[in-house]
C-alpha atoms as a PDB file:
ATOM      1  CA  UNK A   1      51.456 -29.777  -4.482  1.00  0.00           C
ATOM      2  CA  UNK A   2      48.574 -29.570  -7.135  1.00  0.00           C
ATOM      3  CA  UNK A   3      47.053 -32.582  -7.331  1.00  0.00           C
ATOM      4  CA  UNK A   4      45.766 -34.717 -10.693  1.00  0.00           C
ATOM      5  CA  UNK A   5      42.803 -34.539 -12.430  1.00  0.00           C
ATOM      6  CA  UNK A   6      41.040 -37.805 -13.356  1.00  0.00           C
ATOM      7  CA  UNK A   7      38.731 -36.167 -15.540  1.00  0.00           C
ATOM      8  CA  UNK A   8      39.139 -37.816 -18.187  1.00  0.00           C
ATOM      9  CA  UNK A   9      40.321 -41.054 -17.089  1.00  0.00           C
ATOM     10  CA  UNK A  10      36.937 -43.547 -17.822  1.00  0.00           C
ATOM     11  CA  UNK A  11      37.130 -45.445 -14.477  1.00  0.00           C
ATOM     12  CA  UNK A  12      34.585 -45.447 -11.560  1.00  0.00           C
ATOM     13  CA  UNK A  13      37.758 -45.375  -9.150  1.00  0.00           C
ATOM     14  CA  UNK A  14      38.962 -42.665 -10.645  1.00  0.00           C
ATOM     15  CA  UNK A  15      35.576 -40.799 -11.246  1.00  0.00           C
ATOM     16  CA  UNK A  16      35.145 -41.322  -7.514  1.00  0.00           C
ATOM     17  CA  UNK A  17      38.450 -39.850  -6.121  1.00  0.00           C
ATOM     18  CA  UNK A  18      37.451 -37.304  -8.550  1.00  0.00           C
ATOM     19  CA  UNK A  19      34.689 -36.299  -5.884  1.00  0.00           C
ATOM     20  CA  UNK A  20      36.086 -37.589  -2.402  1.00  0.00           C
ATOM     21  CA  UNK A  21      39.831 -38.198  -3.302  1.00  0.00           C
ATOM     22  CA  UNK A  22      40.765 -34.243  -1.518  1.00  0.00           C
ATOM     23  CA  UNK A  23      42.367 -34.498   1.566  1.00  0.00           C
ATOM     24  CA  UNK A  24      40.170 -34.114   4.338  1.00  0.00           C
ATOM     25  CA  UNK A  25      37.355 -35.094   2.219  1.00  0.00           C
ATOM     26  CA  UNK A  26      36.752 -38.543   3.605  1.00  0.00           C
ATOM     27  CA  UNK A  27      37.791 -37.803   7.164  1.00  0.00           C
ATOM     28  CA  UNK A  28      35.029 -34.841   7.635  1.00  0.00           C
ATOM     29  CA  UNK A  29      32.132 -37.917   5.809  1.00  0.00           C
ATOM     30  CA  UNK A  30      33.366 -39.933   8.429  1.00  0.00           C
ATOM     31  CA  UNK A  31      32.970 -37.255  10.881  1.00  0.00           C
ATOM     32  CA  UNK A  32      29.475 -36.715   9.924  1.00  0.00           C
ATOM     33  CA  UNK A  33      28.329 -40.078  10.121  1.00  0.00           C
ATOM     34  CA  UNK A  34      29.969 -40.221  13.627  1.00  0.00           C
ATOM     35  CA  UNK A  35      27.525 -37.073  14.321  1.00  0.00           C
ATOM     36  CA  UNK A  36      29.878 -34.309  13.846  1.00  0.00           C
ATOM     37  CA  UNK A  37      28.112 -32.182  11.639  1.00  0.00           C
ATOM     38  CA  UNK A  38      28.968 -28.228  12.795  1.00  0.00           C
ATOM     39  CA  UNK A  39      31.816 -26.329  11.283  1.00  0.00           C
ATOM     40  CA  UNK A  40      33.971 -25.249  14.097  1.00  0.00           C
ATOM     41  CA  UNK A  41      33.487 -29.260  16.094  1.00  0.00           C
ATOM     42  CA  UNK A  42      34.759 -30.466  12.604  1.00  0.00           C
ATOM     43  CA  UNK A  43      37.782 -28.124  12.402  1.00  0.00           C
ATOM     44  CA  UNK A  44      37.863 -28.789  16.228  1.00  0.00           C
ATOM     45  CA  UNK A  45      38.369 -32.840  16.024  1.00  0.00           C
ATOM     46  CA  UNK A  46      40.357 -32.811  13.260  1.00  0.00           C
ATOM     47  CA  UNK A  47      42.828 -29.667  13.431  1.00  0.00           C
ATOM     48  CA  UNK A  48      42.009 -29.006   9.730  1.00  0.00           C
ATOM     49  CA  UNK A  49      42.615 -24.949   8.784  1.00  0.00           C
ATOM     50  CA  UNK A  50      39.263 -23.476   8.197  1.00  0.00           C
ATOM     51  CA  UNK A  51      39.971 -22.246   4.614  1.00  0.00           C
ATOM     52  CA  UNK A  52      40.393 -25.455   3.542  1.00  0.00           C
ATOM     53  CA  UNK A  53      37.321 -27.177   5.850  1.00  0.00           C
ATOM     54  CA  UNK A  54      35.165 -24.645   3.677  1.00  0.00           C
ATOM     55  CA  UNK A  55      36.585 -25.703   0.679  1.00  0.00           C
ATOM     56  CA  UNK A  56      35.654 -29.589   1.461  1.00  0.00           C
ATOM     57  CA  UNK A  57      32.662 -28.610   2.913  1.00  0.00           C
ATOM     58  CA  UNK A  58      31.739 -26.371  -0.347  1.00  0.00           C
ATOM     59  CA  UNK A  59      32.665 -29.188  -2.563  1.00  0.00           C
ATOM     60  CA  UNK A  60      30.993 -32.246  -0.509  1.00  0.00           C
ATOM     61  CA  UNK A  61      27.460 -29.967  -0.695  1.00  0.00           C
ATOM     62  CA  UNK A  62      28.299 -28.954  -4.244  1.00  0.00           C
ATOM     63  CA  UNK A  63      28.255 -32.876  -5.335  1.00  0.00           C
ATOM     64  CA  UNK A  64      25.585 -33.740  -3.522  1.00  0.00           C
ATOM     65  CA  UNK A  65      27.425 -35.787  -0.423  1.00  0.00           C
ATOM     66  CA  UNK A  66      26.425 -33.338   2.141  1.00  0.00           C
ATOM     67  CA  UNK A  67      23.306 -30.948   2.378  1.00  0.00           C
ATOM     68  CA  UNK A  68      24.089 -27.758   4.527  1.00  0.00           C
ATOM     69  CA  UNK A  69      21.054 -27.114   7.345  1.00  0.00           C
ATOM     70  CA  UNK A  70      19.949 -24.169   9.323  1.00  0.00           C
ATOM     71  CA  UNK A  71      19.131 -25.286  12.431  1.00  0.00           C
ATOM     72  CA  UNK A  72      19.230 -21.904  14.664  1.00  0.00           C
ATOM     73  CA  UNK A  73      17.809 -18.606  12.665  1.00  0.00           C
ATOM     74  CA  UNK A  74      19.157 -15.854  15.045  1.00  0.00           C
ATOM     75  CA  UNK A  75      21.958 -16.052  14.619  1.00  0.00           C
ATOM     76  CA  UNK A  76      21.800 -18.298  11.667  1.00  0.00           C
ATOM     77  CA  UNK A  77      23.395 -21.404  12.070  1.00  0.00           C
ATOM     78  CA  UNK A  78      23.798 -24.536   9.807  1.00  0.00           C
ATOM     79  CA  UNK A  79      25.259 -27.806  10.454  1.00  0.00           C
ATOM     80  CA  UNK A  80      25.931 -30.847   7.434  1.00  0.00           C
ATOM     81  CA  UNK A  81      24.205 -33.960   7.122  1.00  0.00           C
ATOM     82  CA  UNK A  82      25.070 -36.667   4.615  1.00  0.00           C
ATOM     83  CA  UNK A  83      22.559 -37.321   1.515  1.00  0.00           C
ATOM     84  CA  UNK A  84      21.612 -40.460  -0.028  1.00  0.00           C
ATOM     85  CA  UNK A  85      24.475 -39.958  -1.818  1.00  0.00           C
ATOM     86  CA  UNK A  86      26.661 -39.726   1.269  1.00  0.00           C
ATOM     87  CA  UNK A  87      25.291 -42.596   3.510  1.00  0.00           C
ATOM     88  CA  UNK A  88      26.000 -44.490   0.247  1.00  0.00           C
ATOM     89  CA  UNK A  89      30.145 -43.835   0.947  1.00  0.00           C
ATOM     90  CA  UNK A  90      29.354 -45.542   4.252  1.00  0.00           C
ATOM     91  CA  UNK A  91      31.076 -49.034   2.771  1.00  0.00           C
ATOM     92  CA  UNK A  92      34.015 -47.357   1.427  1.00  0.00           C
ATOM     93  CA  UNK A  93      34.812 -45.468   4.914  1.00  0.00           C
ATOM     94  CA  UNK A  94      33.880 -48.606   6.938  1.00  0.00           C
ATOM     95  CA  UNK A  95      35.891 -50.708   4.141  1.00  0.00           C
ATOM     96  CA  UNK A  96      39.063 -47.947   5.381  1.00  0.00           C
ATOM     97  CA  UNK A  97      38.199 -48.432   9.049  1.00  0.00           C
ATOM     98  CA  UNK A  98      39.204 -52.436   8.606  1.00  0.00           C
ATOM     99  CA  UNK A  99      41.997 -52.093   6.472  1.00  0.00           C
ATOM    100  CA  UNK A 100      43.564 -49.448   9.284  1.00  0.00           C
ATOM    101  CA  UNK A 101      42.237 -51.955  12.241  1.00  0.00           C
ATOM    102  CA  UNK A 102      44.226 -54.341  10.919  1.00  0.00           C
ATOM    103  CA  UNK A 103      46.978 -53.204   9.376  1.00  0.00           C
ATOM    104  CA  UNK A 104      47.594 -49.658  10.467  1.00  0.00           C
ATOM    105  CA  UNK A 105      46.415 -49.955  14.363  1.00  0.00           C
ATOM    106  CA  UNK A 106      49.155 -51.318  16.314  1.00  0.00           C
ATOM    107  CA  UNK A 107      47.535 -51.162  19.679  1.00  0.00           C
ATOM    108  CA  UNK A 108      44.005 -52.174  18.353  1.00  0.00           C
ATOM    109  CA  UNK A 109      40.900 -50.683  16.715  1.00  0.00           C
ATOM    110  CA  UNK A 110      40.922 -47.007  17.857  1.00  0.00           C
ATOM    111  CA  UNK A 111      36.658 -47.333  17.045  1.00  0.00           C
ATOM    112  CA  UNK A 112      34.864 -50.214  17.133  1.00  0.00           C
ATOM    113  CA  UNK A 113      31.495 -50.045  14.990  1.00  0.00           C
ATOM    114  CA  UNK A 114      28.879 -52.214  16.770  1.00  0.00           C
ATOM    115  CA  UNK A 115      25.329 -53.420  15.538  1.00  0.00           C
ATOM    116  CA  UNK A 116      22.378 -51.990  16.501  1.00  0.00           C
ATOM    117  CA  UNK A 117      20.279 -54.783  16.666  1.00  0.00           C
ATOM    118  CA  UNK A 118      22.091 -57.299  18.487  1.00  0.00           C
ATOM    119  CA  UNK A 119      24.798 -55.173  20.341  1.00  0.00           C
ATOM    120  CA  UNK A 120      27.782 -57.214  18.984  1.00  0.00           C
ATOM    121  CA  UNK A 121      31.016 -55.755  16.944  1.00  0.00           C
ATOM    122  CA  UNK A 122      30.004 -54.963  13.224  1.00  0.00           C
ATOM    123  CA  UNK A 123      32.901 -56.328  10.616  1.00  0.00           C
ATOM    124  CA  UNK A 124      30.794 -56.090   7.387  1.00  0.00           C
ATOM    125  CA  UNK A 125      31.826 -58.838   5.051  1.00  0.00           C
ATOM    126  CA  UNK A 126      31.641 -58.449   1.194  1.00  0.00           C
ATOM    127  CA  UNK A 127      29.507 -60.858  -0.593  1.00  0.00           C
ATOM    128  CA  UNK A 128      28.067 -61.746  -3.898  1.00  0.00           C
ATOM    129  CA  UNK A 129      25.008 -60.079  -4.148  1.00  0.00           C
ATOM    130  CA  UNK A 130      23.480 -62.984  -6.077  1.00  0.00           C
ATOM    131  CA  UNK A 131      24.511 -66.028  -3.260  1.00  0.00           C
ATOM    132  CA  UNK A 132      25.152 -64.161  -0.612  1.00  0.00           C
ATOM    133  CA  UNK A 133      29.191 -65.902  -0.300  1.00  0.00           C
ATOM    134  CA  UNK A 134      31.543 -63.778   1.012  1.00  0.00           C
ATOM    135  CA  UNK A 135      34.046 -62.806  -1.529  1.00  0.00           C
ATOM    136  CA  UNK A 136      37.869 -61.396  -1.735  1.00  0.00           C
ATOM    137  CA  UNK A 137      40.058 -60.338  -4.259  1.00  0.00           C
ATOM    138  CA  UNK A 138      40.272 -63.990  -5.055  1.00  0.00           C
ATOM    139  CA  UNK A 139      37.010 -65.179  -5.590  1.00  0.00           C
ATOM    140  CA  UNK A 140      35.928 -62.417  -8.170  1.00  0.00           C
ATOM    141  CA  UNK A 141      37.153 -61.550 -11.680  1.00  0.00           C
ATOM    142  CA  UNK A 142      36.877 -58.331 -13.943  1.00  0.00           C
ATOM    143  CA  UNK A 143      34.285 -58.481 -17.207  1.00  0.00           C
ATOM    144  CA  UNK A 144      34.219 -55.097 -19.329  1.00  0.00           C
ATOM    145  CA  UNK A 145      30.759 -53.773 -18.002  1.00  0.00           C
ATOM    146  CA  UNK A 146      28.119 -51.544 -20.413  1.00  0.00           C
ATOM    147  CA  UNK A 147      30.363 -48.612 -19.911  1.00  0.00           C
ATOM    148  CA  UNK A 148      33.602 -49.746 -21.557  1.00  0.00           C
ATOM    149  CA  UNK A 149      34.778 -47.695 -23.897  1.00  0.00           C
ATOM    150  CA  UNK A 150      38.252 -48.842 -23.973  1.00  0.00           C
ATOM    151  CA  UNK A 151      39.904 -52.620 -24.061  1.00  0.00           C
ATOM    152  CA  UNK A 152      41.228 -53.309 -21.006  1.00  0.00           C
ATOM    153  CA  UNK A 153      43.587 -55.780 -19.727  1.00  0.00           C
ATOM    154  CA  UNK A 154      42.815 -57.626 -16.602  1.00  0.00           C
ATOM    155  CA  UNK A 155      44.994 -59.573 -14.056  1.00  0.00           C
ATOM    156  CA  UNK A 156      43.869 -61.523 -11.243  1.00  0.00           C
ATOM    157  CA  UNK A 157      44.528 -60.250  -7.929  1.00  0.00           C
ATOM    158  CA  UNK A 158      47.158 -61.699  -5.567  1.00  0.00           C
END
């Protein structure tokens, strides 16, 4: 099934799935971050066909999320590492991780993420970055931003 294009569609959602919105694409980032970063224990962990774990792969180094590094030279080897670019998706795959934990995971959390610092379970909260309150879908409210280029209608959530 081909999938659509959001090309054209003038929304950062959109323009985002755009770039990580393949299947597979998000599960290999998450991979990475968890320190799987060679081909064959990617297509290993997740059973993904190795045509198409190039194609990801290709595509996540070709916009940026992933940089491809040797790190053997006979016989060359590489491994991926996530970018700037790609630590930044680490909110959207954690925001995934807590939507599944709690809605998805019948028998509990398959991962837990826990904080470095103090040891204790990590369950990153979204807040304003002006006050520092957490916020939901409730507390917030769409404005057209600088990049509007189309009227827009907007609903509250919920």
């Amino acid at each position: 099934m081909q999938r659509a294009s959001f090309t054209d569609m003038h929304c950062s959602v959109a323009q985002s799935l755009e770039v990580v919105g393949e299947w597979w694409s998000l599960l290999i980032v998450r991979d990475v971050f968890l320190g799987v970063r060679r081909f064959s224990a990617i297509q290993s962990r997740l059973g993904i066909p190795r045509h198409t774990l190039d194609q990801r792969l290709r595509r996540l180094t070709e916009v940026g999320i992933l940089e491809r590094v040797q790190y053997q030279e006979h016989p060359p080897r590489w491994e991926y590492r996530l970018t700037e670019k790609g630590i930044d998706l680490w909110p959207v795959i954690d925001a995934l991780r807590q939507w599944g934990d709690r809605h998805a995971a019948p028998d509990g959390p398959p991962v837990e993420i826990l904080h470095r610092g103090c040891g204790h379970r990590a369950d990153p909260v979204l807040c304003c970055g002006e006050c520092g309150e957490p916020v939901d879908a409730r507390d917030v409210r769409a404005v057209a931003g600088p990049g509007e280029v189309e009227p827009i209608v907007i609903r509250r959530a919920g």
